[in-house]
PDB file of N, CA and C in Angstrom:
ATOM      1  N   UNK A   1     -17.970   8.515 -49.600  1.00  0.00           N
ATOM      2  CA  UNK A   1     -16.727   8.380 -48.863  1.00  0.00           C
ATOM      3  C   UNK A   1     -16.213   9.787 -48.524  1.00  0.00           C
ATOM      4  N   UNK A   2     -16.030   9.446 -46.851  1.00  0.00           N
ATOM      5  CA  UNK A   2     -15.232  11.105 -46.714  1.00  0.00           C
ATOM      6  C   UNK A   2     -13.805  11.448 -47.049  1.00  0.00           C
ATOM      7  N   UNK A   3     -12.861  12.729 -47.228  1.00  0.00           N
ATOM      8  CA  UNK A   3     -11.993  12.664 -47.417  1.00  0.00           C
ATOM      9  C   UNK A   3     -10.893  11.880 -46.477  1.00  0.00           C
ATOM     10  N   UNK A   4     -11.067  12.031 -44.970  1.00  0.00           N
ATOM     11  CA  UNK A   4      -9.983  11.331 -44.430  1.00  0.00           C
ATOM     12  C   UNK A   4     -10.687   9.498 -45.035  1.00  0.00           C
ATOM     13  N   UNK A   5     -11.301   9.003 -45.253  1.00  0.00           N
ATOM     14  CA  UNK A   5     -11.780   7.959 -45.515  1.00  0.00           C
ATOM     15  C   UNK A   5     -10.866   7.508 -46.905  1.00  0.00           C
ATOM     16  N   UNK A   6     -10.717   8.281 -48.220  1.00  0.00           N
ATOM     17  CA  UNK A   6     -10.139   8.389 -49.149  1.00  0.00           C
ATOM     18  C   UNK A   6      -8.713   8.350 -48.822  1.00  0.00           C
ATOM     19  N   UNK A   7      -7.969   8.931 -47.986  1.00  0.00           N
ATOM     20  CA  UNK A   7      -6.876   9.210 -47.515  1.00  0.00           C
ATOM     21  C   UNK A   7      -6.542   8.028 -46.650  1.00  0.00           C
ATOM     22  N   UNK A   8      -7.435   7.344 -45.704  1.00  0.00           N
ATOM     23  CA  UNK A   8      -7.168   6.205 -45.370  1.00  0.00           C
ATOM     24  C   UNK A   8      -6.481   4.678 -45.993  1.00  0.00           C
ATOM     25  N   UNK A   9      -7.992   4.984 -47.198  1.00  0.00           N
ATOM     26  CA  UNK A   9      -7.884   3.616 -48.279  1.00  0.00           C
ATOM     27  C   UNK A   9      -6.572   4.125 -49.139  1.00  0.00           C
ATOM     28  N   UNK A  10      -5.827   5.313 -49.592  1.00  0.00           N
ATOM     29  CA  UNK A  10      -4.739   5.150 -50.046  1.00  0.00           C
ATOM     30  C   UNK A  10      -3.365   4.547 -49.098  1.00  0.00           C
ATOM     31  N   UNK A  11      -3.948   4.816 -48.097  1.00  0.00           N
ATOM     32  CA  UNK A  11      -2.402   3.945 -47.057  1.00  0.00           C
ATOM     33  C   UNK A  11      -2.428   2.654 -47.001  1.00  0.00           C
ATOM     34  N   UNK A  12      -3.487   2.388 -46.254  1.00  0.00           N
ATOM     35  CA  UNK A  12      -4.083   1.047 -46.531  1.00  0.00           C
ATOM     36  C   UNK A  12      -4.039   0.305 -47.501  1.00  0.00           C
ATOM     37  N   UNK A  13      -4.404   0.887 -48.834  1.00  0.00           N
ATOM     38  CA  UNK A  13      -4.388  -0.275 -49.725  1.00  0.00           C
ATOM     39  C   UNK A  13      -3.226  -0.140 -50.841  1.00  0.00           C
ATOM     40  N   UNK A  14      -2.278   1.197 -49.948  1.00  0.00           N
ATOM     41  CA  UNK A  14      -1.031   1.280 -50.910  1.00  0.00           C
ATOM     42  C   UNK A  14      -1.061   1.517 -52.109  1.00  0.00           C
ATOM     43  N   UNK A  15      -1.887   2.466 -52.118  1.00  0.00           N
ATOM     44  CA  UNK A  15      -2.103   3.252 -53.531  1.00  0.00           C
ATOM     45  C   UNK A  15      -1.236   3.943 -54.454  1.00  0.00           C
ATOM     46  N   UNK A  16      -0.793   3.585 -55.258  1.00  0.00           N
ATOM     47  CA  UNK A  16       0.105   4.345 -56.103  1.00  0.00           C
ATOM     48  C   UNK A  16      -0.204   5.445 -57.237  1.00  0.00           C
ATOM     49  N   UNK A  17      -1.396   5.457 -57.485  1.00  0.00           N
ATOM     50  CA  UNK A  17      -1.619   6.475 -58.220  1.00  0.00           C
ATOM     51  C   UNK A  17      -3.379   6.857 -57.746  1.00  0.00           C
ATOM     52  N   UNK A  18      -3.899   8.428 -58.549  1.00  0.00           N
ATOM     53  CA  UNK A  18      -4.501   8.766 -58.908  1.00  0.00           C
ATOM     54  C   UNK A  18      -5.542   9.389 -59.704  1.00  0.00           C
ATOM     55  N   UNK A  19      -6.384   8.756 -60.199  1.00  0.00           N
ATOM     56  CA  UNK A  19      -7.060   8.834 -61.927  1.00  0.00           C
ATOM     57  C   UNK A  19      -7.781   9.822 -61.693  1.00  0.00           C
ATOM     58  N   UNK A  20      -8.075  10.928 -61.794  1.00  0.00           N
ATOM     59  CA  UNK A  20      -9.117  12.079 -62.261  1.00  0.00           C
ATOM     60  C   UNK A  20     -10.013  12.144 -63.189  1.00  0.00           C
ATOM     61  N   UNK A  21     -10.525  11.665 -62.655  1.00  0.00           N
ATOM     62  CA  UNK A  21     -11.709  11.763 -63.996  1.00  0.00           C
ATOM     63  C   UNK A  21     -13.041  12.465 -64.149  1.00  0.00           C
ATOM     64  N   UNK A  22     -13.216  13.311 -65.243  1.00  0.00           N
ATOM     65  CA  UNK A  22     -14.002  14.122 -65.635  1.00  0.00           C
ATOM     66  C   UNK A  22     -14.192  13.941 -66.837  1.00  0.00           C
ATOM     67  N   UNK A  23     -15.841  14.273 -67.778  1.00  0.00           N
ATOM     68  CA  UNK A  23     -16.105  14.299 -69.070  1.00  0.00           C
ATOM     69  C   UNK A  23     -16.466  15.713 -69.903  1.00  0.00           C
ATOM     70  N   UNK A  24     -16.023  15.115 -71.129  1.00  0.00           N
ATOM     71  CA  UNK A  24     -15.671  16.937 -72.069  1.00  0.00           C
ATOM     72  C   UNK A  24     -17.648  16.845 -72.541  1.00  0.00           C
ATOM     73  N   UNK A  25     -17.274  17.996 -73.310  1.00  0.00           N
ATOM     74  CA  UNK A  25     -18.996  18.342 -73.797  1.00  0.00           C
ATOM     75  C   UNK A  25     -19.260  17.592 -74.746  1.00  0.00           C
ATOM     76  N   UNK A  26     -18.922  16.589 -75.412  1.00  0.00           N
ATOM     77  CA  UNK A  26     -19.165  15.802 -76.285  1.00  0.00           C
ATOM     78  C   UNK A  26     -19.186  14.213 -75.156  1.00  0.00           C
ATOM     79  N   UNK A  27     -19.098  14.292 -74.038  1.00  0.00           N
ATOM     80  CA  UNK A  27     -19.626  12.473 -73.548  1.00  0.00           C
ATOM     81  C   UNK A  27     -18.614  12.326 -73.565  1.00  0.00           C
ATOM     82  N   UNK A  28     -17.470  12.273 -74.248  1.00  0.00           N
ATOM     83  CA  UNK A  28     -15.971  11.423 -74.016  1.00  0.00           C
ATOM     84  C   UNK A  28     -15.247  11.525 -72.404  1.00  0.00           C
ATOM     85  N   UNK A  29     -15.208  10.485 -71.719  1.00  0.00           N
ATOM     86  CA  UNK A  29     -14.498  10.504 -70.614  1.00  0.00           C
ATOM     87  C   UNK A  29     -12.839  10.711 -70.480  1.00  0.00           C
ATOM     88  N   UNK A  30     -12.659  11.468 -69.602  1.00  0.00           N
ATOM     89  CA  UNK A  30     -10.912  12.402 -69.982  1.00  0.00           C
ATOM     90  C   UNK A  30     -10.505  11.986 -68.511  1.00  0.00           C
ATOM     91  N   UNK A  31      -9.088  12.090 -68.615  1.00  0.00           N
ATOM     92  CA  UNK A  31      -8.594  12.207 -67.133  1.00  0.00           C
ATOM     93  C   UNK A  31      -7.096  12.798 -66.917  1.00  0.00           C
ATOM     94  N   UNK A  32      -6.843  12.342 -65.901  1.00  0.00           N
ATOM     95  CA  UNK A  32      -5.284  12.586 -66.133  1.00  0.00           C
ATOM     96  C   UNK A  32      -4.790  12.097 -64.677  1.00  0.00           C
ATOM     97  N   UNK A  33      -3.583  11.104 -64.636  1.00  0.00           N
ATOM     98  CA  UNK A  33      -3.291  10.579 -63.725  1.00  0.00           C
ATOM     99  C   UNK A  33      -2.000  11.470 -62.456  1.00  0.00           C
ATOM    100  N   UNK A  34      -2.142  10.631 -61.377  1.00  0.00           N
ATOM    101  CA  UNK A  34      -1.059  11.430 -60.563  1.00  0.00           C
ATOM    102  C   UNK A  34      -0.291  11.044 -59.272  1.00  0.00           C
ATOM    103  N   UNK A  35       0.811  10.826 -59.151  1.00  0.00           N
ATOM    104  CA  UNK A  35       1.279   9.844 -58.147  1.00  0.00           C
ATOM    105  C   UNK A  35       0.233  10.580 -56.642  1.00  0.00           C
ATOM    106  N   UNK A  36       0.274   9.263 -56.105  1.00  0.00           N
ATOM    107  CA  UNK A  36      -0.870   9.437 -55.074  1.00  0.00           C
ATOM    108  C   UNK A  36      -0.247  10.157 -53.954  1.00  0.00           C
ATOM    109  N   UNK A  37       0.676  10.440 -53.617  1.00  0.00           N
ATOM    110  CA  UNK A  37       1.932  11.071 -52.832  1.00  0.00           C
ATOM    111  C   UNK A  37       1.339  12.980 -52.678  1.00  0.00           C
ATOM    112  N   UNK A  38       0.872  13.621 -53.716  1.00  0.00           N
ATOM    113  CA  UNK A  38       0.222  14.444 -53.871  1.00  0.00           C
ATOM    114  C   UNK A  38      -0.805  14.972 -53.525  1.00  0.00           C
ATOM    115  N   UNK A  39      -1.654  13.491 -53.063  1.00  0.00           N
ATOM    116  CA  UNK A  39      -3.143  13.364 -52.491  1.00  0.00           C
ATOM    117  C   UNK A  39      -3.397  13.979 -50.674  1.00  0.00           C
ATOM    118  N   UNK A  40      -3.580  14.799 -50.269  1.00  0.00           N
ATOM    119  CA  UNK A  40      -3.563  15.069 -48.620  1.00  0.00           C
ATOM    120  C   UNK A  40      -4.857  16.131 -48.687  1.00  0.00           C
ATOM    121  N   UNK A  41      -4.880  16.457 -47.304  1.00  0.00           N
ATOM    122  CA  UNK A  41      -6.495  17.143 -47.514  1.00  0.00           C
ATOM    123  C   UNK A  41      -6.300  18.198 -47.613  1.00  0.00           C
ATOM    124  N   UNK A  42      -5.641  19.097 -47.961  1.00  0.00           N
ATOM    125  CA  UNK A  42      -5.576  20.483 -49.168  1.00  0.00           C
ATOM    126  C   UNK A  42      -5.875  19.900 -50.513  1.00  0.00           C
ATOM    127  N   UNK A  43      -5.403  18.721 -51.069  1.00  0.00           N
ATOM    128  CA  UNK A  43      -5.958  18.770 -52.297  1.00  0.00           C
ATOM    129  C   UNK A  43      -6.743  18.954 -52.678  1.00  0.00           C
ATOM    130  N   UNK A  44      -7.880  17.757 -51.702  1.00  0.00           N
ATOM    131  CA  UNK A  44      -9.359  18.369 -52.163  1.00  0.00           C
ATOM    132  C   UNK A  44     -10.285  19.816 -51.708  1.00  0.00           C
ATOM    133  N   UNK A  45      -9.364  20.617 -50.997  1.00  0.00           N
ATOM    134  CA  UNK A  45      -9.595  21.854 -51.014  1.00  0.00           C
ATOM    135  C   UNK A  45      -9.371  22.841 -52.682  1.00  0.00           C
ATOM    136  N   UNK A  46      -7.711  22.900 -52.854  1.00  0.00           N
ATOM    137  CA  UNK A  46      -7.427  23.263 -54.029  1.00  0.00           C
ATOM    138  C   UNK A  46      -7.772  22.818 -55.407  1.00  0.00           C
ATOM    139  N   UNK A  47      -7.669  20.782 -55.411  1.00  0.00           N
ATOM    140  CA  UNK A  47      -7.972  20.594 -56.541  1.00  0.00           C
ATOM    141  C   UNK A  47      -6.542  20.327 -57.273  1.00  0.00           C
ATOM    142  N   UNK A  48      -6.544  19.862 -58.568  1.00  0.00           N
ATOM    143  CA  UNK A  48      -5.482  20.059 -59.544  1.00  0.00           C
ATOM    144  C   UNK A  48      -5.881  20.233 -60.590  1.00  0.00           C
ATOM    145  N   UNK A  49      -4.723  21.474 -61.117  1.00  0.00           N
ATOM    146  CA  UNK A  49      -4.954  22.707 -62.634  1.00  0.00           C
ATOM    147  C   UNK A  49      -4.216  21.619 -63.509  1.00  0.00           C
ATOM    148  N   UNK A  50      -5.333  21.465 -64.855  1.00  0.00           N
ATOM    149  CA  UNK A  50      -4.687  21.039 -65.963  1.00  0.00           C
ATOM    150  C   UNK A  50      -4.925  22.077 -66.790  1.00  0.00           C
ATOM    151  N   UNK A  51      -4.461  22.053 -68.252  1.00  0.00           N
ATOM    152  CA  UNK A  51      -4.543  22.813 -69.237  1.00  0.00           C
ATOM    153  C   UNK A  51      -5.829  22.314 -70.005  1.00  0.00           C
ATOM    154  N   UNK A  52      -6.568  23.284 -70.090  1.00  0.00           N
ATOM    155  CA  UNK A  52      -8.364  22.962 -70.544  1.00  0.00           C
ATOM    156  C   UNK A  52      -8.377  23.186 -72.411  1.00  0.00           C
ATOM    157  N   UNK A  53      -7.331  24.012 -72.869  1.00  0.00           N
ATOM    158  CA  UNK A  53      -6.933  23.732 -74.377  1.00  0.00           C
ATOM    159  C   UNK A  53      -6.785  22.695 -75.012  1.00  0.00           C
ATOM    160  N   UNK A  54      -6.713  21.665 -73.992  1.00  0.00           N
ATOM    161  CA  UNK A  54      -6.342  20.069 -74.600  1.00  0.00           C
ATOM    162  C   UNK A  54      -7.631  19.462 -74.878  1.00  0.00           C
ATOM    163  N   UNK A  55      -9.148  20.247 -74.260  1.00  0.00           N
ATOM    164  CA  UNK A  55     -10.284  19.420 -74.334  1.00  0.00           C
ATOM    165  C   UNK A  55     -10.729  20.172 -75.384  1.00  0.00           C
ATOM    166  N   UNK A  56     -11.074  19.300 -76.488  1.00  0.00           N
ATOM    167  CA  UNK A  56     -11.945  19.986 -78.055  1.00  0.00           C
ATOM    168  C   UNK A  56     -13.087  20.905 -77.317  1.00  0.00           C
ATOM    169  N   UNK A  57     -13.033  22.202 -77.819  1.00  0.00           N
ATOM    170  CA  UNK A  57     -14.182  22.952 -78.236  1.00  0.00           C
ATOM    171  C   UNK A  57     -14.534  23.707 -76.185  1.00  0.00           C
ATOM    172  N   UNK A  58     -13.227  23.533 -75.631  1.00  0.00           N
ATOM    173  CA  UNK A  58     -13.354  24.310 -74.163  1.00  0.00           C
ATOM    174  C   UNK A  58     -12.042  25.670 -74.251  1.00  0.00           C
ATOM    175  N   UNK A  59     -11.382  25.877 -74.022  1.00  0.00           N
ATOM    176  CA  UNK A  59     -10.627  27.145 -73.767  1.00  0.00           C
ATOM    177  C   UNK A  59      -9.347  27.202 -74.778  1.00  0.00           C
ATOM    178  N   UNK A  60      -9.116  28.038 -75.025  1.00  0.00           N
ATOM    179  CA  UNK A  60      -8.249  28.961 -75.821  1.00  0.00           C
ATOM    180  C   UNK A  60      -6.706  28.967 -75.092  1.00  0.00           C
ATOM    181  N   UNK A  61      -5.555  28.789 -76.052  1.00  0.00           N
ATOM    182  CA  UNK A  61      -4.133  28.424 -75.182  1.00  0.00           C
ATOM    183  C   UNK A  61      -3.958  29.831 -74.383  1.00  0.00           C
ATOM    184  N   UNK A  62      -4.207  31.135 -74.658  1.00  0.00           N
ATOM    185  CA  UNK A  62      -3.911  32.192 -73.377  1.00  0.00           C
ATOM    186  C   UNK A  62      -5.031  31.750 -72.221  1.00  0.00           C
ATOM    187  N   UNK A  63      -5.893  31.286 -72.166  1.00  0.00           N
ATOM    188  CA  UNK A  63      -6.874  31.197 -70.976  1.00  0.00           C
ATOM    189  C   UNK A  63      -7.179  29.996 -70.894  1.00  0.00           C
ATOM    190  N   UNK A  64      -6.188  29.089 -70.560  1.00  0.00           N
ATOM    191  CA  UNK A  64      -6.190  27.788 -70.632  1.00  0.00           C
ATOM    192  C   UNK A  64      -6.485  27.130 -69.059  1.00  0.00           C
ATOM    193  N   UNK A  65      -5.991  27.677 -68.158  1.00  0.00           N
ATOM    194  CA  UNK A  65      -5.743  27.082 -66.704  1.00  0.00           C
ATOM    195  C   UNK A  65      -7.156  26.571 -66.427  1.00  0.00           C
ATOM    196  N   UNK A  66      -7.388  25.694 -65.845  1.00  0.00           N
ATOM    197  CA  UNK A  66      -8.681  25.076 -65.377  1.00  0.00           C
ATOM    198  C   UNK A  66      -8.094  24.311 -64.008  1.00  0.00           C
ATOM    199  N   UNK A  67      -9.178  24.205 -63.335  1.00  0.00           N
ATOM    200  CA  UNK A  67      -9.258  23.246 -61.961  1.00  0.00           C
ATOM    201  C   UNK A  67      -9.706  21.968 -61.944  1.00  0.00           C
ATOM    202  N   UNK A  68      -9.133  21.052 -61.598  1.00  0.00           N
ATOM    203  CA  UNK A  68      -9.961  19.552 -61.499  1.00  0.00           C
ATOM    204  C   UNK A  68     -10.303  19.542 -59.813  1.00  0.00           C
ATOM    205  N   UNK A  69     -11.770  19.452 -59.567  1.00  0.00           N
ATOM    206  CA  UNK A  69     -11.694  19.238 -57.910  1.00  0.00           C
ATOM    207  C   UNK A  69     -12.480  18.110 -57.937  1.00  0.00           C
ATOM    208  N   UNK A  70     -11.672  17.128 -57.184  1.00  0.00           N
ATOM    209  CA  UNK A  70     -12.015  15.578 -57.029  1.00  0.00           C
ATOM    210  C   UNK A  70     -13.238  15.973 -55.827  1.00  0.00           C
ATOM    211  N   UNK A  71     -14.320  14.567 -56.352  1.00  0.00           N
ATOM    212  CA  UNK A  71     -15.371  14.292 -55.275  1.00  0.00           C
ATOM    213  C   UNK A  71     -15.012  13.166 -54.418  1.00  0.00           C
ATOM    214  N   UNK A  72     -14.294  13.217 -53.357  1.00  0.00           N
ATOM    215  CA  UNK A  72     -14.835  11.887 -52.504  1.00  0.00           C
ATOM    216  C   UNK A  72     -15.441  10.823 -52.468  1.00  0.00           C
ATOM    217  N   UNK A  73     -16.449  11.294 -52.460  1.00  0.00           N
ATOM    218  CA  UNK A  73     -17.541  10.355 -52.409  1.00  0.00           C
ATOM    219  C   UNK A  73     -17.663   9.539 -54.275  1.00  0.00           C
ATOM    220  N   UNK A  74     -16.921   9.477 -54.669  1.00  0.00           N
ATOM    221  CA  UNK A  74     -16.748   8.328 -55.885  1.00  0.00           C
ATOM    222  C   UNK A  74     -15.852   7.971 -55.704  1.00  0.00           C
ATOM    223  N   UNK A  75     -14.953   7.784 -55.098  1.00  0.00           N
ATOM    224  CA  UNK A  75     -13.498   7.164 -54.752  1.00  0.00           C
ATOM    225  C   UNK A  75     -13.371   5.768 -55.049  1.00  0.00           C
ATOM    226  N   UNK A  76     -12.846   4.922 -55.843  1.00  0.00           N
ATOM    227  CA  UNK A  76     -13.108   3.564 -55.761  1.00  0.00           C
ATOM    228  C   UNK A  76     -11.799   3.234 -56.458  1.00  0.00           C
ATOM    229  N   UNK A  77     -11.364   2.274 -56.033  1.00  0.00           N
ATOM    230  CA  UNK A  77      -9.760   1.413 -56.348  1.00  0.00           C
ATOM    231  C   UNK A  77     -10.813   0.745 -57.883  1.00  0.00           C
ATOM    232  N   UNK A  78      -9.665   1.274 -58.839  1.00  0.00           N
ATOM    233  CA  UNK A  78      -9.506   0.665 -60.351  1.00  0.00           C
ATOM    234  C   UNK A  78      -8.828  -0.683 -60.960  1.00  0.00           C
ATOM    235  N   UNK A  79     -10.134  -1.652 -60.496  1.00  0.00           N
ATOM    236  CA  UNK A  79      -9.003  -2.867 -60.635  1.00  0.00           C
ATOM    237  C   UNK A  79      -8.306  -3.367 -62.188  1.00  0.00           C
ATOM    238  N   UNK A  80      -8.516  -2.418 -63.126  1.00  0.00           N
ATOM    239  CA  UNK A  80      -7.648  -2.713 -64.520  1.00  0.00           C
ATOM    240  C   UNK A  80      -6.212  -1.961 -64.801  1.00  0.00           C
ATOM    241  N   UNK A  81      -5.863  -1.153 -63.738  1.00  0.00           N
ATOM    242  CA  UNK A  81      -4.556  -1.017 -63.385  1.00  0.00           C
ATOM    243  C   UNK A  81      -3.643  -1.438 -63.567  1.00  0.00           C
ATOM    244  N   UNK A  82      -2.177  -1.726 -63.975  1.00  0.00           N
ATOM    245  CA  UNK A  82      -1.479  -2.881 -63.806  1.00  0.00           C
ATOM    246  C   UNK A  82      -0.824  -2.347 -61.574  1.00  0.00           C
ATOM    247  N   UNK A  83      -0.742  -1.125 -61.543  1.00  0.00           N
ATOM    248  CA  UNK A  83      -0.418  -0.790 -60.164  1.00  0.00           C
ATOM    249  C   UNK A  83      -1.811  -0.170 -59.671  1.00  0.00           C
ATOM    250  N   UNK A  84      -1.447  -0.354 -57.956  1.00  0.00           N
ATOM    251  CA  UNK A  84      -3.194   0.081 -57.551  1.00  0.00           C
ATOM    252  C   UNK A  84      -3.224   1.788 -57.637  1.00  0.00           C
ATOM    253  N   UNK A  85      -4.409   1.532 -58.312  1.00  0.00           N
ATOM    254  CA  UNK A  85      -4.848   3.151 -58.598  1.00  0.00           C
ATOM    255  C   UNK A  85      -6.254   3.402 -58.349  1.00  0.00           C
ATOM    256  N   UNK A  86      -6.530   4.623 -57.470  1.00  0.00           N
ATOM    257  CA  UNK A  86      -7.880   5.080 -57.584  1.00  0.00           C
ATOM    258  C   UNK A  86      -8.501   5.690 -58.081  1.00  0.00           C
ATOM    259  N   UNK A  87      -9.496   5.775 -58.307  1.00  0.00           N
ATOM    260  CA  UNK A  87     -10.059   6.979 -59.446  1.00  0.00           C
ATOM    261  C   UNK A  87     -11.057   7.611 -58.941  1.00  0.00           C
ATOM    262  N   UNK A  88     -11.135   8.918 -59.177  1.00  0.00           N
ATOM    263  CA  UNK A  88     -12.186   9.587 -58.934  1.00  0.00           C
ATOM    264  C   UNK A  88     -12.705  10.493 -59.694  1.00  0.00           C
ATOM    265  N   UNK A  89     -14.066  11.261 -60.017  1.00  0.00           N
ATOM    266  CA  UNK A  89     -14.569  11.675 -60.975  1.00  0.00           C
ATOM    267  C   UNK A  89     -14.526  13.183 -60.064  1.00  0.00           C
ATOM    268  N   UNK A  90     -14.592  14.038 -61.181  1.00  0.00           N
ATOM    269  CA  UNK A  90     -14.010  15.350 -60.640  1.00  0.00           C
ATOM    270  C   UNK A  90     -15.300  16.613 -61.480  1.00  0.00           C
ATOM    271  N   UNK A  91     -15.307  17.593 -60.404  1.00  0.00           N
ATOM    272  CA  UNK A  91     -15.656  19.076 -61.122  1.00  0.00           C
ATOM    273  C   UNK A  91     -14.990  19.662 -61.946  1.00  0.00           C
ATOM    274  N   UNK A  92     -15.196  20.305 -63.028  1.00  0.00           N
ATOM    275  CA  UNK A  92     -14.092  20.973 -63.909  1.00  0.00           C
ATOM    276  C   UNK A  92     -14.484  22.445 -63.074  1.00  0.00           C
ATOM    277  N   UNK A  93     -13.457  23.424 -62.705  1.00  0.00           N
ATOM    278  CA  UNK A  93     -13.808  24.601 -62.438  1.00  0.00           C
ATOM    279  C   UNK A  93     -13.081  26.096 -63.252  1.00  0.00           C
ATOM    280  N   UNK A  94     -13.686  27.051 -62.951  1.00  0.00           N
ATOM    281  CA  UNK A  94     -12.747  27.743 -63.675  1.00  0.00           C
ATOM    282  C   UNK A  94     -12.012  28.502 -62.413  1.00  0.00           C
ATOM    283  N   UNK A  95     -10.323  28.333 -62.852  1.00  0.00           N
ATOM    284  CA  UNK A  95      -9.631  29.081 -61.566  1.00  0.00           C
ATOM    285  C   UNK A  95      -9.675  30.092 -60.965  1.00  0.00           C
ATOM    286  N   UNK A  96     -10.517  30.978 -61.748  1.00  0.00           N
ATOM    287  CA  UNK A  96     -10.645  32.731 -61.561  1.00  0.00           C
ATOM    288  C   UNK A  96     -11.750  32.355 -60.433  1.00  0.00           C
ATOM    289  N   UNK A  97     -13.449  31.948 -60.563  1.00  0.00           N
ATOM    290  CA  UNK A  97     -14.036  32.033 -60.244  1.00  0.00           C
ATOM    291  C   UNK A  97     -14.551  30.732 -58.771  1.00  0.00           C
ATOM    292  N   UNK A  98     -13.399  30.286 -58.973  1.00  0.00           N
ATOM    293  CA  UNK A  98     -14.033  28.647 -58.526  1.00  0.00           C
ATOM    294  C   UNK A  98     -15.424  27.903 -58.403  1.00  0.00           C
ATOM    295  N   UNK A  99     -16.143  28.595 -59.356  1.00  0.00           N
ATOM    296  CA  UNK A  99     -17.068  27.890 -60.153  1.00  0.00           C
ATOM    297  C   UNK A  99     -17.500  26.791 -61.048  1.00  0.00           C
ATOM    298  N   UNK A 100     -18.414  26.386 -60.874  1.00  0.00           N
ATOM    299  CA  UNK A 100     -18.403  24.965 -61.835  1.00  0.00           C
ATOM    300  C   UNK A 100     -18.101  25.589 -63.107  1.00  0.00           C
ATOM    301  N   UNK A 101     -17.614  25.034 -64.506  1.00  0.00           N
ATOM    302  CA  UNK A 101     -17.118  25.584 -65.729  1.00  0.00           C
ATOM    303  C   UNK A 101     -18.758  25.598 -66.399  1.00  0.00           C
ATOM    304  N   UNK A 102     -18.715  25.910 -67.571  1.00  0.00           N
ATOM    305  CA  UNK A 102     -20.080  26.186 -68.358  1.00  0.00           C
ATOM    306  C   UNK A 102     -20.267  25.211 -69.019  1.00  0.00           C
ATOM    307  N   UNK A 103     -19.075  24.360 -70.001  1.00  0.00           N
ATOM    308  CA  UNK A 103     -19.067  23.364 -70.786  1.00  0.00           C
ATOM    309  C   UNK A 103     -18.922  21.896 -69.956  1.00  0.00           C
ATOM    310  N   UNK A 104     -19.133  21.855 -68.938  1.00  0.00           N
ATOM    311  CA  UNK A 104     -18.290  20.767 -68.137  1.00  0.00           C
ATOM    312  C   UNK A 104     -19.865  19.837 -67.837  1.00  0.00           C
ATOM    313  N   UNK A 105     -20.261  19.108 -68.502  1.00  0.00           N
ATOM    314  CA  UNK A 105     -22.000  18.511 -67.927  1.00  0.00           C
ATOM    315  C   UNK A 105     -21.413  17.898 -66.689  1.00  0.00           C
ATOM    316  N   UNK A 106     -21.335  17.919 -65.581  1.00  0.00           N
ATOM    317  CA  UNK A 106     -21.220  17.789 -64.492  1.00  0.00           C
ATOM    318  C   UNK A 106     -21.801  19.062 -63.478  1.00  0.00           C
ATOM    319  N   UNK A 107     -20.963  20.294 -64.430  1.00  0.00           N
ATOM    320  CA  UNK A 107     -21.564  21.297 -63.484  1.00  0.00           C
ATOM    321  C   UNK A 107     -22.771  21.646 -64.031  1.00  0.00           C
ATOM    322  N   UNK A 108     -23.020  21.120 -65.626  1.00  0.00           N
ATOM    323  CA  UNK A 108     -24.348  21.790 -66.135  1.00  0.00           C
ATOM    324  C   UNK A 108     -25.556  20.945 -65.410  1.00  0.00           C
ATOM    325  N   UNK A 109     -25.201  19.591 -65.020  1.00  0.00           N
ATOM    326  CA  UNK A 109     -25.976  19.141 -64.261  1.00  0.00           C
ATOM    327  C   UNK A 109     -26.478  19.456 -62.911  1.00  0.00           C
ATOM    328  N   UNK A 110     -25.508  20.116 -62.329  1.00  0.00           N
ATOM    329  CA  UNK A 110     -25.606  20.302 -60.618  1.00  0.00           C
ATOM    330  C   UNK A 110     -26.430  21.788 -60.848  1.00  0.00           C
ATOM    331  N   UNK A 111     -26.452  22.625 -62.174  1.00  0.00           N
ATOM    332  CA  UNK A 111     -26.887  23.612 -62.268  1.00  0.00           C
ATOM    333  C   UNK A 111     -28.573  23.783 -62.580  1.00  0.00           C
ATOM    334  N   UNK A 112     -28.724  22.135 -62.818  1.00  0.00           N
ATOM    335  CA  UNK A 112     -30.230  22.328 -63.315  1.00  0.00           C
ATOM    336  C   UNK A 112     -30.772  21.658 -62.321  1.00  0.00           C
TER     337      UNK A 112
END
C-alpha cells in the first residue's frame, strides 16, 4: 500500500487511531499508539520519536531519542480495537543517523 493509499483508507474508513508497531531484540512485539489526526505525508517522511530507554537492553536515558518510521505497505485496519485503528509495523532508526538501529531485527534483517 502506497502512502496516499494509507492516507486514503484513514478518511474513508474514519480512522481514529494509529498502532506502530515494531519488535525489541528479544521477539516481544512493542508499539505505541497515536491519534490518526497526526498521520499526513511528512510523517512518513519524518517518522515518530519515542524514548528507546523503555525497550530492555536498547539505549541509555541520556541517548534515548529513537525514530519509529512506519512502512506503508503493512497498513491494515485492526479489527480488535474497540475504535477503528490501523496498524502498521515500523523501522526503529537512530535520529542522528537515520539509519536502521543495530538492535532492531527488522533492520538486522534488511541488513543481511
Amino acid at each position: 500500500m502506497s502512502v496516499s493509499s494509507v492516507l486514503d483508507l484513514i478518511a474513508k474508513e474514519k480512522i481514529a487511531f494509529v498502532d506502530l508497531r515494531f519488535t525489541d531484540t528479544r521477539g516481544k512485539e512493542q508499539h505505541m499508539t497515536l491519534s490518526s489526526n497526526k498521520v499526513n505525508e511528512a510523517f512518513f517522511r519524518e517518522g515518530a520519536m519515542f524514548d528507546g530507554s523503555s525497550i530492555a537492553g536498547w539505549k541509555s536515558i541520556h541517548s534515548s531519542d529513537m525514530v519509529l518510521m512506519p512502512d506503508p505497505s503493512t497498513a491494515k485496519k485492526d479489527p480488535f480495537f474497540d475504535r477503528p485503528t490501523l496498524a502498521m509495523t515500523c523501522d526503529v532508526l537512530d535520529p542522528l543517523t537515520m539509519k536502521g538501529y543495530e538492535r532492531c531485527p527488522r533492520a538486522v534483517a534488511k541488513k543481511a
